[in-house]
Protein backbone atom coordinates (compact mmCIF):
# COMPACT_ATOMS: atom_id res chain seq x y z
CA UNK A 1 148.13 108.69 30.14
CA UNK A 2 145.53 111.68 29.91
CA UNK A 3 143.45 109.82 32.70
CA UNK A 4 146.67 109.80 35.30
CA UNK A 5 147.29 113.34 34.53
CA UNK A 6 143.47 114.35 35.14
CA UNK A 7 143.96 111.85 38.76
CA UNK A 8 146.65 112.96 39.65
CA UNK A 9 145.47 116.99 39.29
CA UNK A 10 142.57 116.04 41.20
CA UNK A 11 144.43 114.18 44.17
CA UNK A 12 147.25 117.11 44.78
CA UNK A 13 143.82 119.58 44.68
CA UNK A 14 142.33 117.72 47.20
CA UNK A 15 145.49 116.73 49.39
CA UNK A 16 145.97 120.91 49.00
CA UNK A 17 142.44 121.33 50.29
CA UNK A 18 142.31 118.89 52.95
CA UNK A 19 145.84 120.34 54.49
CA UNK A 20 144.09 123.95 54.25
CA UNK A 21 141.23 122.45 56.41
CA UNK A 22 144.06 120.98 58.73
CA UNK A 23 145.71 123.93 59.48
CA UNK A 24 142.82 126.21 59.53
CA UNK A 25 141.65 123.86 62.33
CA UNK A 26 144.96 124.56 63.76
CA UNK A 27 144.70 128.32 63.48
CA UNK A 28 141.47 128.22 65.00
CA UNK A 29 143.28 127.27 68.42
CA UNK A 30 145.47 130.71 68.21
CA UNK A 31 142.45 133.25 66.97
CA UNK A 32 140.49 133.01 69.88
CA UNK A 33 138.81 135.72 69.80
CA UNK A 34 137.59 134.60 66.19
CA UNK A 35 139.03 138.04 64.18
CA UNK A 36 140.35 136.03 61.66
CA UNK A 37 143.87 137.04 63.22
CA UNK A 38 146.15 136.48 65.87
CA UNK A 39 148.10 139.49 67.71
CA UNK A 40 151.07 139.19 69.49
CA UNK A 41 149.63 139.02 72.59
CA UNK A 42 147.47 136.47 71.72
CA UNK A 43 150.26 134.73 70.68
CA UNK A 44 152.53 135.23 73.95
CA UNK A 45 149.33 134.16 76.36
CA UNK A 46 148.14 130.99 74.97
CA UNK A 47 152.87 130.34 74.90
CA UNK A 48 152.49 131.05 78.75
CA UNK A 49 149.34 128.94 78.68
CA UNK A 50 150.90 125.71 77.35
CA UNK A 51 153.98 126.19 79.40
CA UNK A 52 156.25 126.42 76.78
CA UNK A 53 158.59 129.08 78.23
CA UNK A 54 158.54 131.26 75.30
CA UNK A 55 159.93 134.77 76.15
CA UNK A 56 158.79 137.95 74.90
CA UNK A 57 161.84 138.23 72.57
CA UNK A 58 160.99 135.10 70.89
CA UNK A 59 157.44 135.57 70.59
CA UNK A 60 158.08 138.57 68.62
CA UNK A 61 160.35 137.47 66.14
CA UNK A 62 158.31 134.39 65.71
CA UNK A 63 155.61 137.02 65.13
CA UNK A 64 157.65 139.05 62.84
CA UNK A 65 158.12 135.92 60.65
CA UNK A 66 154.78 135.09 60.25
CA UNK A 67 153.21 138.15 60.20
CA UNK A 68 152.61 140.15 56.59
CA UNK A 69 151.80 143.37 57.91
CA UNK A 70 153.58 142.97 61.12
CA UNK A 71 150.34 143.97 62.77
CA UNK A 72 148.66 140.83 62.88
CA UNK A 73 148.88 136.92 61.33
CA UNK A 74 146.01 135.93 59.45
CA UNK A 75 145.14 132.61 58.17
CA UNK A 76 147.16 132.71 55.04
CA UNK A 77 150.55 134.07 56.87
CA UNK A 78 149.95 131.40 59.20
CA UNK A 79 149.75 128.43 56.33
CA UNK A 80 152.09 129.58 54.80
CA UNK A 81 154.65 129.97 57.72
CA UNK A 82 153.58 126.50 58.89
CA UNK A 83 154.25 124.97 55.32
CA UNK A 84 157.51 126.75 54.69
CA UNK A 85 158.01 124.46 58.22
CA UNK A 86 157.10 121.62 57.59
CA UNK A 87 158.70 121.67 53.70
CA UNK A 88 162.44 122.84 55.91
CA UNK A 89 162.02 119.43 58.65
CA UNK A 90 160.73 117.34 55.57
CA UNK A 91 164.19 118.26 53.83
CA UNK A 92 166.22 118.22 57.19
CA UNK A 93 164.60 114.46 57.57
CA UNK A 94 165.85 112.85 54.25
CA UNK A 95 167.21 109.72 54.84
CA UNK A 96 169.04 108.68 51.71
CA UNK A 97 172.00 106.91 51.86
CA UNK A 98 174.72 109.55 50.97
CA UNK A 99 177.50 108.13 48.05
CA UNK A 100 180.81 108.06 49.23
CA UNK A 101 183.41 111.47 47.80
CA UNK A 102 185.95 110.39 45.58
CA UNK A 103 188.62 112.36 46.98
């Protein structure tokens, strides 16, 4: 039993490291400039760039939910944001069958 504990410790530290590397690969794409941070405008040009239509308003309060400091989103805001994401559409995506109500 101690041995599945100790393999199973060592797989979620891994899977946790090998997500970090994911999305740091990911954040990469938005810090451009390589400051280790992406600004608002940052954010709203490389939007425009991949045609996705995002307006201004949009962009900001994406921005504002990312962003710690609501100067800037550094690599942490940003995997943690994108986590928080993907845990909400992993929840939203559960397909169990639902028991009938008594009523």
């Amino acid at each position: 039993a101690l041995l599945l504990v100790i393999l199973l410790i060592f797989s979620y530290r891994d899977t946790t490291l090998l997500r970090k590397k994911l999305f740091a690969n990911k954040f990469e794409l938005f810090d451009v400039h390589n400051k280790g941070y992406i600004e608002l405008d940052t954010l709203i040009n490389i939007s425009e760039e991949l045609g996705n239509g995002m307006l201004k308003e949009e962009a900001l309060a994406m921005f504002d939910r990312a962003s710690s400091d609501k100067e800037k989103i550094t690599f942490e805001d940003f995997y943690f944001t994108m986590t928080q994401f993907e845990n909400r559409n992993r929840d939203k995506s559960d397909l169990s069958p639902t028991l009938p109500q008594n009523e």
